[in-house]
PDB file of N, CA and C in Angstrom:
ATOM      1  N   UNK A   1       0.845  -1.193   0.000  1.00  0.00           N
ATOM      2  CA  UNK A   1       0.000   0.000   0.000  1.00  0.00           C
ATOM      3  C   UNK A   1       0.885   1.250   0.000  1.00  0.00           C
ATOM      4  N   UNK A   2       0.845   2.350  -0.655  1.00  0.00           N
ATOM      5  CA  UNK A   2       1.155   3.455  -0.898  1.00  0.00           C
ATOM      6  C   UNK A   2       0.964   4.670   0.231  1.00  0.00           C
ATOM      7  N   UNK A   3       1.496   5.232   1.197  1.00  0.00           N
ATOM      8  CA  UNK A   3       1.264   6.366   1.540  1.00  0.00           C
ATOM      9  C   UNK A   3       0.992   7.467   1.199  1.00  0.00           C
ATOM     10  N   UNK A   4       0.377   8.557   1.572  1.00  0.00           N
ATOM     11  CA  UNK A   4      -0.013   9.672   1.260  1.00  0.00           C
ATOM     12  C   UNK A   4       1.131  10.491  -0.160  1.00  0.00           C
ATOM     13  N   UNK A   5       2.104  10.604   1.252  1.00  0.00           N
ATOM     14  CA  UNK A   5       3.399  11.176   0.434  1.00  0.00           C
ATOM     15  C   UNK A   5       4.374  10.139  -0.694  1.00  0.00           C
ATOM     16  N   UNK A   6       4.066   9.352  -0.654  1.00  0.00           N
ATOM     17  CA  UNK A   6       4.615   8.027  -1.914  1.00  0.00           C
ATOM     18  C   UNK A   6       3.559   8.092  -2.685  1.00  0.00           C
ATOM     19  N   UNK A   7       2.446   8.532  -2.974  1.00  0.00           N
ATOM     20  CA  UNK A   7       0.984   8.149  -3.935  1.00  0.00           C
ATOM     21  C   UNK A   7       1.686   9.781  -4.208  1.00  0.00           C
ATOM     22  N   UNK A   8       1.418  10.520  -3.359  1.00  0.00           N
ATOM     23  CA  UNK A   8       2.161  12.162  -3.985  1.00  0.00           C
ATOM     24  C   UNK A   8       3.731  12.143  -5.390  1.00  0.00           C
ATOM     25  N   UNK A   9       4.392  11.295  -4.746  1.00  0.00           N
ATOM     26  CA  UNK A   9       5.793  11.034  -5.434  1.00  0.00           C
ATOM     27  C   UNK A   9       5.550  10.695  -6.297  1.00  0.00           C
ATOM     28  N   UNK A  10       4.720   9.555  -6.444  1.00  0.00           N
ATOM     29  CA  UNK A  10       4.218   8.886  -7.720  1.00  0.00           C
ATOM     30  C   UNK A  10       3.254   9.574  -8.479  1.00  0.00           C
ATOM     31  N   UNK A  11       2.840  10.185  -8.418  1.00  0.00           N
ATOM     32  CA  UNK A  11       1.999  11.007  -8.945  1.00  0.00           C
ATOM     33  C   UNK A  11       2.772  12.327  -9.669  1.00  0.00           C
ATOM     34  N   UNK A  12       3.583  12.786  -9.283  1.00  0.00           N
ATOM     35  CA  UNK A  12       4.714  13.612  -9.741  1.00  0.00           C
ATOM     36  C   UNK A  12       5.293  12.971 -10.696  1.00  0.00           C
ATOM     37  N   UNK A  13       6.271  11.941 -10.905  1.00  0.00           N
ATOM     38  CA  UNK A  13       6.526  10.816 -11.811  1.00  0.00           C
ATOM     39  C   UNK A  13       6.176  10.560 -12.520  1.00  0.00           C
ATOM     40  N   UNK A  14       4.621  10.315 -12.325  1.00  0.00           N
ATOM     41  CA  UNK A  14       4.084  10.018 -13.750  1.00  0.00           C
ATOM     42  C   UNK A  14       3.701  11.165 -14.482  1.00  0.00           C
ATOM     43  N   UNK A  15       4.173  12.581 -13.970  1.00  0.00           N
ATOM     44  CA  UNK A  15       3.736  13.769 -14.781  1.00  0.00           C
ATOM     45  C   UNK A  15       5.065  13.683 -15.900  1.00  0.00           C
ATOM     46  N   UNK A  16       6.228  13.740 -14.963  1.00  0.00           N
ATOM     47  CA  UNK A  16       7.634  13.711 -15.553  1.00  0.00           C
ATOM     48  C   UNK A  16       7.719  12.655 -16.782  1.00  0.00           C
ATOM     49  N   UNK A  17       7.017  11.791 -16.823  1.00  0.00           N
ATOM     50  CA  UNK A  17       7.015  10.983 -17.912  1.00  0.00           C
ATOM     51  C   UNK A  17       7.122  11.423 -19.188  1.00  0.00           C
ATOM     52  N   UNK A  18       6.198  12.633 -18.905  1.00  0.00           N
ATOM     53  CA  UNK A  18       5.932  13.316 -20.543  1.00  0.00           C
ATOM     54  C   UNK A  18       6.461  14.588 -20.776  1.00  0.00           C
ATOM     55  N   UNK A  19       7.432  15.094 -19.891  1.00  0.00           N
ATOM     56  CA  UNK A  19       8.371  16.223 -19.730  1.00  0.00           C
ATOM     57  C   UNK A  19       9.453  16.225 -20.926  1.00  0.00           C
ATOM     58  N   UNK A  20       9.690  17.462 -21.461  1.00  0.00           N
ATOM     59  CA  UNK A  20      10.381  17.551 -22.259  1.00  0.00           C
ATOM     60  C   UNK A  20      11.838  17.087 -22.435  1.00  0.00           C
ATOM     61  N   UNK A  21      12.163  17.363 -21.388  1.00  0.00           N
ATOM     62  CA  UNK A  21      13.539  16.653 -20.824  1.00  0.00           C
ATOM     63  C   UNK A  21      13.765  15.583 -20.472  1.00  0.00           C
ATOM     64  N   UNK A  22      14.488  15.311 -21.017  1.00  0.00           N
ATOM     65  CA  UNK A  22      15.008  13.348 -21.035  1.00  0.00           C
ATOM     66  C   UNK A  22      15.201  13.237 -19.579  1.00  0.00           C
ATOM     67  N   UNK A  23      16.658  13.832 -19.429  1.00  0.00           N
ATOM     68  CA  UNK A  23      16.752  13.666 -17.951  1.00  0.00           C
ATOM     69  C   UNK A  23      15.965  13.521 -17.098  1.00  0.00           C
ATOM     70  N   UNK A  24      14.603  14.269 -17.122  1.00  0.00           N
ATOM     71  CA  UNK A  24      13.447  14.334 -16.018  1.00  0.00           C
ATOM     72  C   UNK A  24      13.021  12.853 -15.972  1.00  0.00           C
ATOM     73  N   UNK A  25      12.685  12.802 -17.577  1.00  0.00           N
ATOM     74  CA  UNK A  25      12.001  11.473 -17.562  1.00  0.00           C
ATOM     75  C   UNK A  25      12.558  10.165 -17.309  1.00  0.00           C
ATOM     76  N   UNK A  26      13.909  10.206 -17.432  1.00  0.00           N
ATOM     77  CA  UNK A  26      14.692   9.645 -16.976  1.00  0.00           C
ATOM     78  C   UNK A  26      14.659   9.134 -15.314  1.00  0.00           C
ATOM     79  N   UNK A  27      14.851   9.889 -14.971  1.00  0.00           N
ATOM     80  CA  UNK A  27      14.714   9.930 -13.283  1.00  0.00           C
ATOM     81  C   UNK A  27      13.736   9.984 -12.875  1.00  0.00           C
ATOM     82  N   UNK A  28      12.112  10.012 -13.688  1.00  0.00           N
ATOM     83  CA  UNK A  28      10.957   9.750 -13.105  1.00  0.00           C
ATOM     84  C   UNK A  28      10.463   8.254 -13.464  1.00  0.00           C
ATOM     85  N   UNK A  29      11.571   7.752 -14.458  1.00  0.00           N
ATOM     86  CA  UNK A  29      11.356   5.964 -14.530  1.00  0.00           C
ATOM     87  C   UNK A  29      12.259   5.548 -13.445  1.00  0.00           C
ATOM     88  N   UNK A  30      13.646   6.208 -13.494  1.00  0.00           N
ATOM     89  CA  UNK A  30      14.385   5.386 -12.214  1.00  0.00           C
ATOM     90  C   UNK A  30      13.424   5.337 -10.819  1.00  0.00           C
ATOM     91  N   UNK A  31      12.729   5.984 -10.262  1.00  0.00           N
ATOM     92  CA  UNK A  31      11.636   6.395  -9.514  1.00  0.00           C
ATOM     93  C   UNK A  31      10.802   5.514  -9.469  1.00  0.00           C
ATOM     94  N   UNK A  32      10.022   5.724 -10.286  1.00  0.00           N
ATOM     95  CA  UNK A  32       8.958   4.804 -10.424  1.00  0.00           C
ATOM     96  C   UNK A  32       9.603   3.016 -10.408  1.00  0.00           C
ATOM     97  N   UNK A  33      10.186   3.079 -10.621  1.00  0.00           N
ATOM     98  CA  UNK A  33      10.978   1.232 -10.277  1.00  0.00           C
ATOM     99  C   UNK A  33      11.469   1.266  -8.952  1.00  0.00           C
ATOM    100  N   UNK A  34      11.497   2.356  -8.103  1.00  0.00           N
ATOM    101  CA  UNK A  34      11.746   1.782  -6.553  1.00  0.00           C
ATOM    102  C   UNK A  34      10.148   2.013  -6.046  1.00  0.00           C
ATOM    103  N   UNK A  35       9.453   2.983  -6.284  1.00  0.00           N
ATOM    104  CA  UNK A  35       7.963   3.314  -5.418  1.00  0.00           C
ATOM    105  C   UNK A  35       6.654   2.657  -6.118  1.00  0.00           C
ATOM    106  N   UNK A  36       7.006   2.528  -7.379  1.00  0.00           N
ATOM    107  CA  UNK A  36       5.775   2.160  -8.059  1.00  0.00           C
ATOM    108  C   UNK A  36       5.057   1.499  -7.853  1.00  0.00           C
ATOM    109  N   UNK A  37       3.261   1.179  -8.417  1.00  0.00           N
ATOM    110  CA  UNK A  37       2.847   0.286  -7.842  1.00  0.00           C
ATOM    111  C   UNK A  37       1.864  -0.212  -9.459  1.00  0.00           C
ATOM    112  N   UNK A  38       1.053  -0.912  -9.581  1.00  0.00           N
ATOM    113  CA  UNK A  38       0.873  -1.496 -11.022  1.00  0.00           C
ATOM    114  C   UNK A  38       0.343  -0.972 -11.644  1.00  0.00           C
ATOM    115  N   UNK A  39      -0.278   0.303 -11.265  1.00  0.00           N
ATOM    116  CA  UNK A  39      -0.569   1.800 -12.436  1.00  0.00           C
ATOM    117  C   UNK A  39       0.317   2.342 -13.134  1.00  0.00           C
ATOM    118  N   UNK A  40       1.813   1.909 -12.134  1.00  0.00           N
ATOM    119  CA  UNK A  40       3.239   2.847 -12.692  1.00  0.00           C
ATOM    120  C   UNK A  40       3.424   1.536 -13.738  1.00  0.00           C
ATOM    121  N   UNK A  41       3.578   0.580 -13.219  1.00  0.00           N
ATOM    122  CA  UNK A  41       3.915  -1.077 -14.381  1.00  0.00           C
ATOM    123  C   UNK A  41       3.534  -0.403 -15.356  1.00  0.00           C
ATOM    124  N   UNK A  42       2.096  -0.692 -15.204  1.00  0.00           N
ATOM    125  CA  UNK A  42       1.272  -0.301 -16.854  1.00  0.00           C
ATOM    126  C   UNK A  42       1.858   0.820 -17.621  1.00  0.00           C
ATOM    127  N   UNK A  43       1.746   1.836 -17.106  1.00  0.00           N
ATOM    128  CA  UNK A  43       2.190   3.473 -17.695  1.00  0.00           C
ATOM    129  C   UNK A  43       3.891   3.130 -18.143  1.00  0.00           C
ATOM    130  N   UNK A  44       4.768   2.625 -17.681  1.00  0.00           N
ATOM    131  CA  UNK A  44       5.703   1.669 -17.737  1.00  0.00           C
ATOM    132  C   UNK A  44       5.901   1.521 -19.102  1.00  0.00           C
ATOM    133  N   UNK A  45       5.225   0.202 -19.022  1.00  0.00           N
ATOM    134  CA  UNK A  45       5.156  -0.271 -20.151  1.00  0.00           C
ATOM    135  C   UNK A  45       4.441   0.175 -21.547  1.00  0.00           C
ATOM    136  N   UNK A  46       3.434   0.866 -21.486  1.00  0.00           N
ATOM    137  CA  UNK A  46       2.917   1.943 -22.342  1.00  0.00           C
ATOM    138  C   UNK A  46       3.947   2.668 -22.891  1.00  0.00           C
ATOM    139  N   UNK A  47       4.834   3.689 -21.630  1.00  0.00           N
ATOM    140  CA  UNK A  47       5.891   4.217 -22.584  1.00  0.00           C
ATOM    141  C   UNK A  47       6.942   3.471 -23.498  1.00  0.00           C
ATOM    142  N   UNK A  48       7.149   2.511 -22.795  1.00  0.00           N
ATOM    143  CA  UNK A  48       8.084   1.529 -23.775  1.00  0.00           C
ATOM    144  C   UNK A  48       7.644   1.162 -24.747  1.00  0.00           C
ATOM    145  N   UNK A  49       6.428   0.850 -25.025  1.00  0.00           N
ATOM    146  CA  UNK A  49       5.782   0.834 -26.695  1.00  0.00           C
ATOM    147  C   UNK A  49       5.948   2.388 -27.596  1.00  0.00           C
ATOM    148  N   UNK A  50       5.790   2.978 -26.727  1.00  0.00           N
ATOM    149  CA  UNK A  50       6.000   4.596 -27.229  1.00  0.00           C
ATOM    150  C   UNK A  50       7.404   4.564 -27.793  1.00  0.00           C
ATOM    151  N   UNK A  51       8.473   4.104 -27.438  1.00  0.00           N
ATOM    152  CA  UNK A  51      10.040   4.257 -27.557  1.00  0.00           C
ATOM    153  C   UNK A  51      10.208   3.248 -28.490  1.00  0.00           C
ATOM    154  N   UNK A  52       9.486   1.817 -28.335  1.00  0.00           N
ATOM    155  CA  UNK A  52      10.201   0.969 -29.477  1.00  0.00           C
ATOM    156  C   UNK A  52       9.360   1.471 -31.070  1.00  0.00           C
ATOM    157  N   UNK A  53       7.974   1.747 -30.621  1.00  0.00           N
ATOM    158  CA  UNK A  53       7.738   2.326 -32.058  1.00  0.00           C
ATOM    159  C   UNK A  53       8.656   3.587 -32.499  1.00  0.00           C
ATOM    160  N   UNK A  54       9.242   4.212 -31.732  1.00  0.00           N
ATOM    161  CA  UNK A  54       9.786   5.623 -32.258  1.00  0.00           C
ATOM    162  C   UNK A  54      11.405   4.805 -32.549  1.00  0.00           C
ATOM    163  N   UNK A  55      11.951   4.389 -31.779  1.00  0.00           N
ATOM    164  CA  UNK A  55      13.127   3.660 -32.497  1.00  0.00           C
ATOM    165  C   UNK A  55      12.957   3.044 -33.546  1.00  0.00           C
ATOM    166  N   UNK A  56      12.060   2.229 -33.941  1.00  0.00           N
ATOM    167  CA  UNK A  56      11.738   1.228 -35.057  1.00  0.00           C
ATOM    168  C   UNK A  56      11.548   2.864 -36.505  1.00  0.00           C
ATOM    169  N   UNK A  57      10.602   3.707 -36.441  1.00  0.00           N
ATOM    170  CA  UNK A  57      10.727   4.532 -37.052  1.00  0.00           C
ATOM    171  C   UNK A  57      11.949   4.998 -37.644  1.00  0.00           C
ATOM    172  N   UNK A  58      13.031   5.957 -36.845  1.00  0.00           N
ATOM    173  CA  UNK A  58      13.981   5.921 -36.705  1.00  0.00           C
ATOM    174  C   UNK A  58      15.057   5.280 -37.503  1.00  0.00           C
ATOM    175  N   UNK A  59      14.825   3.974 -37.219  1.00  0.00           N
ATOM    176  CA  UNK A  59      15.896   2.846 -37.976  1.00  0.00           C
ATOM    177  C   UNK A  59      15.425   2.949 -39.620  1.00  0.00           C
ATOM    178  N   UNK A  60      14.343   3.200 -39.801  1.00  0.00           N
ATOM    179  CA  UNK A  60      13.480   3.002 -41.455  1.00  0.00           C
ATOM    180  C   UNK A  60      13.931   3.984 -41.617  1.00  0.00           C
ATOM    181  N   UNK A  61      14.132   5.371 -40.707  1.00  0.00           N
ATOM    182  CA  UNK A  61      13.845   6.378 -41.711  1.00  0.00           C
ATOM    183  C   UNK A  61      15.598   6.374 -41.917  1.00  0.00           C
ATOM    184  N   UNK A  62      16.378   6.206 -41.161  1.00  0.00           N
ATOM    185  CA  UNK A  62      17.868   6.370 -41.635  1.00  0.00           C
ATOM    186  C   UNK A  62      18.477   5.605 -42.290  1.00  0.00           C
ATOM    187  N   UNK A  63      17.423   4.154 -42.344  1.00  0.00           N
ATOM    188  CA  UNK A  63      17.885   3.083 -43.767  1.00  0.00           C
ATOM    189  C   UNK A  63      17.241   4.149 -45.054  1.00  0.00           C
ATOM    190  N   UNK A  64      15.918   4.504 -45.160  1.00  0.00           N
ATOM    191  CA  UNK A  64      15.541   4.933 -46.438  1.00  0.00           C
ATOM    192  C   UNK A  64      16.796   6.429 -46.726  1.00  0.00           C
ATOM    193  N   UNK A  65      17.196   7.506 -45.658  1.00  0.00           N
ATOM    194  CA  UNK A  65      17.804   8.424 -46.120  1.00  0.00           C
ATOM    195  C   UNK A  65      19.460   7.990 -46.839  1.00  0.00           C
ATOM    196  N   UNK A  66      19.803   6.602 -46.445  1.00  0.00           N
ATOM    197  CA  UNK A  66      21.268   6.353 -46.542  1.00  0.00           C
ATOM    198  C   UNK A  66      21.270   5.734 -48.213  1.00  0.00           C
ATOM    199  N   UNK A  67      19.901   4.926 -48.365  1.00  0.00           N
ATOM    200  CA  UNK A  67      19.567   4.497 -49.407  1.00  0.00           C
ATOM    201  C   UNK A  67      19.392   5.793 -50.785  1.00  0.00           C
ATOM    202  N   UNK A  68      19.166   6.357 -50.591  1.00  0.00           N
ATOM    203  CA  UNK A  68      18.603   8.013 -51.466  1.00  0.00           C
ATOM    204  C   UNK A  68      19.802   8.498 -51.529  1.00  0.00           C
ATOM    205  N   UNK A  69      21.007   8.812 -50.529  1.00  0.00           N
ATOM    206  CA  UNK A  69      21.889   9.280 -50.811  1.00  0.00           C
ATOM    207  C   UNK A  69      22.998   8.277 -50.975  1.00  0.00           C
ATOM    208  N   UNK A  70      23.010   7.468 -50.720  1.00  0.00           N
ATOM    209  CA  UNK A  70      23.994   6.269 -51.631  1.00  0.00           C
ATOM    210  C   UNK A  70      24.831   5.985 -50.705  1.00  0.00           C
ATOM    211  N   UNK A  71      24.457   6.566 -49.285  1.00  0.00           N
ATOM    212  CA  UNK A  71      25.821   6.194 -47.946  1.00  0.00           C
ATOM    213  C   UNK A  71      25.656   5.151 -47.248  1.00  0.00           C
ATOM    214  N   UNK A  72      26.823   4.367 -46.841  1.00  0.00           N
ATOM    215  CA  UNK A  72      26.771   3.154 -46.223  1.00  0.00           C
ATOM    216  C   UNK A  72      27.300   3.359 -45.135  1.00  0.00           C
TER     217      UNK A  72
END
């Protein structure tokens, strides 16, 4: 069970998730893996679908630009 001020922490955390700054978000996942509880799991793992689709993007789009310009 979560305390007042740990449901507060966590609740902060999961704002930082979507903060512009890596770093933040960074340190609001390191966070959330010591306090979390299976709302943070989920949201968790949600973002990680968020990241492998944007990596997977990423990888296509710098195979198609290397392909167009002829660089290996």
């Amino acid at each position: 069970m979560i305390n007042n001020l740990e449901e507060a922490d966590v609740n902060h955390c999961l704002r930082d998730l979507f903060d512009e700054n890596q770093e933040i978000r960074i340190n609001a996942i390191n966070q959330l893996g010591e306090v979390g509880d299976e709302l943070c799991l989920q949201e968790l793992r949600d973002q990680l679908r968020f990241i492998n689709n944007e990596h997977q993007a990423l990888i296509i789009a710098i195979d198609k630009l290397k392909q167009k310009l002829g660089v290996k």
